[in-house]
Protein backbone atom coordinates (compact mmCIF):
# COMPACT_ATOMS: atom_id res chain seq x y z
CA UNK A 1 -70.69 10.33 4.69
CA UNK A 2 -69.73 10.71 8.19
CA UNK A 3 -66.63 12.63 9.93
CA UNK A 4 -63.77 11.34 11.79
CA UNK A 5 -64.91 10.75 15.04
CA UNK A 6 -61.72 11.53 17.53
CA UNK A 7 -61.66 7.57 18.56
CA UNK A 8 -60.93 7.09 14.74
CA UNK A 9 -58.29 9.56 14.30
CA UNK A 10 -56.50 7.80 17.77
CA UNK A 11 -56.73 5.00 15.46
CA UNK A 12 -55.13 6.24 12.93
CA UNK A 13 -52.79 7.91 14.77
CA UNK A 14 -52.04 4.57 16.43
CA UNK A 15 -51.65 2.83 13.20
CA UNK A 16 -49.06 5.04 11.33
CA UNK A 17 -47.08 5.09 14.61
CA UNK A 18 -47.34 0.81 14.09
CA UNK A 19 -46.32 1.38 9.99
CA UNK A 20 -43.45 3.44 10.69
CA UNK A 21 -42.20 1.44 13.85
CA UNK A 22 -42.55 -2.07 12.98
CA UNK A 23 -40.17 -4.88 11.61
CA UNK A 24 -40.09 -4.72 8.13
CA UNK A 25 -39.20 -8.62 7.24
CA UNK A 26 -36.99 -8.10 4.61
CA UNK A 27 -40.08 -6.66 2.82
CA UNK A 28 -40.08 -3.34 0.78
CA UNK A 29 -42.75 -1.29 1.07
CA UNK A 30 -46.15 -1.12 0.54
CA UNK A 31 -45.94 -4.32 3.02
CA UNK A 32 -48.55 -6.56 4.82
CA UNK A 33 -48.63 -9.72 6.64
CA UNK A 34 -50.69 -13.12 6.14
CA UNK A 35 -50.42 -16.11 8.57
CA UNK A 36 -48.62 -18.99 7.04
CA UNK A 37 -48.42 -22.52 8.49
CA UNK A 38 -46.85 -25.68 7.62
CA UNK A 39 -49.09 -28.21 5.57
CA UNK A 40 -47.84 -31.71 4.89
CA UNK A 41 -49.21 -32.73 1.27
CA UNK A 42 -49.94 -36.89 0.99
CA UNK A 43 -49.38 -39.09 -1.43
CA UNK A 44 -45.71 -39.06 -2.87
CA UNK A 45 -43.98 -42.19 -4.01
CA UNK A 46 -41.58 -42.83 -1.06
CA UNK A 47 -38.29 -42.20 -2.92
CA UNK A 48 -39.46 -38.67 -3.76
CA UNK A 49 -40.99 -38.11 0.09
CA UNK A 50 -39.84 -36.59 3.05
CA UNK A 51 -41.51 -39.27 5.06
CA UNK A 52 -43.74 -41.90 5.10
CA UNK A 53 -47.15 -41.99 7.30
CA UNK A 54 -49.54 -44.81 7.74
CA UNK A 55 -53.04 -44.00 6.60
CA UNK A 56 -56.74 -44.66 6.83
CA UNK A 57 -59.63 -44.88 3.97
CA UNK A 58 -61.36 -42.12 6.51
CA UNK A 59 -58.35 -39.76 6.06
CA UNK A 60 -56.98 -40.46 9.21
CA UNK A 61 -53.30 -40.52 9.25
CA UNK A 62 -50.02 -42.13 11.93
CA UNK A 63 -47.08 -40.57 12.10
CA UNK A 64 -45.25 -43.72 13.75
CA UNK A 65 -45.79 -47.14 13.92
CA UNK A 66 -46.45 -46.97 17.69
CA UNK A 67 -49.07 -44.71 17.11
CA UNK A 68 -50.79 -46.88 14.54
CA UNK A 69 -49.99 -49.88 16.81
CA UNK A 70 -51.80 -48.44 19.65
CA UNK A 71 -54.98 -47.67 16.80
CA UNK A 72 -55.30 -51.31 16.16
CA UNK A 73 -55.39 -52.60 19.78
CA UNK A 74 -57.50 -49.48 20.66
CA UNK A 75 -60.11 -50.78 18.08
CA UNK A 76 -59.62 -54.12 18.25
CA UNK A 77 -58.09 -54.97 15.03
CA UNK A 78 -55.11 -56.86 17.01
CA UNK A 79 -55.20 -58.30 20.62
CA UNK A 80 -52.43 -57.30 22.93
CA UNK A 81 -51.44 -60.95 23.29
CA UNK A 82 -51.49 -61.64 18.94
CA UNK A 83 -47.98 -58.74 19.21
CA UNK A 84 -44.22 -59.46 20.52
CA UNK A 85 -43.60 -57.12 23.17
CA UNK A 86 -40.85 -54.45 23.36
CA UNK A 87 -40.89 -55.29 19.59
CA UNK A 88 -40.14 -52.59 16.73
CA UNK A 89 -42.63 -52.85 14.33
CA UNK A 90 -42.39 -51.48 11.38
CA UNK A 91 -45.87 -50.01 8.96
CA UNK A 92 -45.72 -52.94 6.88
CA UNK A 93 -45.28 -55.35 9.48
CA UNK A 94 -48.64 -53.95 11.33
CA UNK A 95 -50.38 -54.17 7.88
CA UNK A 96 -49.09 -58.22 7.68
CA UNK A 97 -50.93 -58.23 11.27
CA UNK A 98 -54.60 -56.80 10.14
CA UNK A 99 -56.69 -58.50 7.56
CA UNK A 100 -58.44 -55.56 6.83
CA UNK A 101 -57.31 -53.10 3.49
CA UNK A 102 -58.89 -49.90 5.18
CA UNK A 103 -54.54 -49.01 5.81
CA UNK A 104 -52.07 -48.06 3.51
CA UNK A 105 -48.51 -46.35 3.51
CA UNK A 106 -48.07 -43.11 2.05
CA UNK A 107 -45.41 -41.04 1.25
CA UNK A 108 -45.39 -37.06 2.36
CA UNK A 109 -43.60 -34.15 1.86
CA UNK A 110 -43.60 -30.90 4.24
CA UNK A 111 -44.51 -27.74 3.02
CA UNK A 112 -43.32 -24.37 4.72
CA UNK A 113 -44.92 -20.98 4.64
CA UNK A 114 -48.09 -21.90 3.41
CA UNK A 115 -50.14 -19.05 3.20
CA UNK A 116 -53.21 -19.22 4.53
CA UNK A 117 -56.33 -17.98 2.24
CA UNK A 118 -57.92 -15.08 3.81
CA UNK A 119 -55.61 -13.79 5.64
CA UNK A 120 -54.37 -10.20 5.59
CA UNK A 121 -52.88 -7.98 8.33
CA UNK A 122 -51.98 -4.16 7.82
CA UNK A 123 -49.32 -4.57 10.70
CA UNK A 124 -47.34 -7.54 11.92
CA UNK A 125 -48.57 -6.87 15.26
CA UNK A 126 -52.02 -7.28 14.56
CA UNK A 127 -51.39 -10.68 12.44
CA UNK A 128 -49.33 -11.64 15.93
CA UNK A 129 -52.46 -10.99 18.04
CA UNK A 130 -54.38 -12.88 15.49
CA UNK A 131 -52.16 -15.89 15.96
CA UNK A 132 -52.31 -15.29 19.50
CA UNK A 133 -56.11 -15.27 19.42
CA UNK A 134 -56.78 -17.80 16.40
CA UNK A 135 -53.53 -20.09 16.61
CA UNK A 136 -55.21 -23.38 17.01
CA UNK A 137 -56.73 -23.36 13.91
CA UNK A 138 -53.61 -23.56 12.00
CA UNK A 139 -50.74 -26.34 12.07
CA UNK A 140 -47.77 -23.82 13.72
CA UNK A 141 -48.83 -20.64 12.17
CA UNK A 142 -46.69 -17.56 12.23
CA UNK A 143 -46.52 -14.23 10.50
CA UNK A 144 -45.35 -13.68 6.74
CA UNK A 145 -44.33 -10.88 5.55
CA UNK A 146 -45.41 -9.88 1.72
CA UNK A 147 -45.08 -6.50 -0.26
CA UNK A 148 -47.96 -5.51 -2.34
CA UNK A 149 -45.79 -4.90 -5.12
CA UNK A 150 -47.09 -2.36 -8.28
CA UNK A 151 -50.07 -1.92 -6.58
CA UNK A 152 -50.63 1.67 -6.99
CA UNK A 153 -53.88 2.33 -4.83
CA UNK A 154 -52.72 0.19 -1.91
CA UNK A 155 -48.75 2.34 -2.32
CA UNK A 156 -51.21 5.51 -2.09
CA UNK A 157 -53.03 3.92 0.82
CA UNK A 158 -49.55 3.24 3.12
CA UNK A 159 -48.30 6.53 1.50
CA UNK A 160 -51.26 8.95 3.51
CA UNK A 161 -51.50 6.51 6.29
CA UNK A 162 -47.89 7.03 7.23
CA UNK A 163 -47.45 10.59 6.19
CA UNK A 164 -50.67 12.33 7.40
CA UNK A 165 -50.70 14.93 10.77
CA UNK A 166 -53.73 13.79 12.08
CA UNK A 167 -52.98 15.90 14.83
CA UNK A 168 -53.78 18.82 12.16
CA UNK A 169 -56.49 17.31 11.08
CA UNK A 170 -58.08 16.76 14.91
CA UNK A 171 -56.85 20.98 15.47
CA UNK A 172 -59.32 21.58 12.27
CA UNK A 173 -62.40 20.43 13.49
């Protein structure tokens, strides 16, 4: 096994100054932090939906009409000229305008403070830098706040981490 070297004790020292400092997030303790994002789930009948998106058999998806509009004279499914100009279309007026079932409507619903899978951050700080660092992998991530509740080894873990004079234990060696 090897010692403490004194970079890891500046660490450590670091770290339970972070523990005992930092916003707690209406979390008791033993606490840590995940990144959660919102995911919009696909698929609901429109009366139970939050929304309804235009969608592709290749999982692509349009939030508006214009957008989808745009898609079809982009890839040539409609000519510019076949379309009324400064017309509101609706999705299932677009649809009546391509002879093509590859597009369907679908209903969503937004879900908030989704936590991502492996994710885990001792300190809100770090799971900020992470965000800062990682963001655009996620659809608006930001930090959530969860206590590892009646978990005794990680409530053992916090307790030394935050109680500990590692200056004692640097004056020992």
């Amino acid at each position: 096994m090897n010692k403490l070297s004194n970079e890891d004790i500046e660490f450590l020292k670091d770290l339970q100054h972070e523990l005992l400092t930092q916003e707690n997030d209406c979390q008791a303790d033993p606490r840590f932090w995940a990144v959660a994002e919102n995911k919009r789930d696909f698929g609901y009948d429109p009366d139970y939906a939050d929304g309804e998106v235009m969608c592709g058999c290749d999982g692509e998806t349009w939030d508006t009409p214009e957008e989808f509009l745009e898609f079809l004279i982009e890839n040539e499914y409609i000519k510019r000229g076949d379309i009324k100009e400064d017309y509101d279309y609706d999705f299932s007026e677009l649809l009546e305008l391509v002879d093509d079932c590859d597009f369907y409507t679908c209903g969503y619903r937004d879900n908030f403070d989704v936590i991502t899978p492996d994710t885990m951050f001792i300190t809100k700080k770090s799971c900020q830098e992470h965000i800062a660092k990682n963001g655009y992998h996620y659809k608006q991530p930001h930090t959530y706040a969860m206590t590892a509740w009646r978990n005794p080894e990680i409530e053992r873990l916090y307790k030394i981490l935050k109680e500990i004079d590692w200056d004692s234990i640097n004056n020992e060696r």
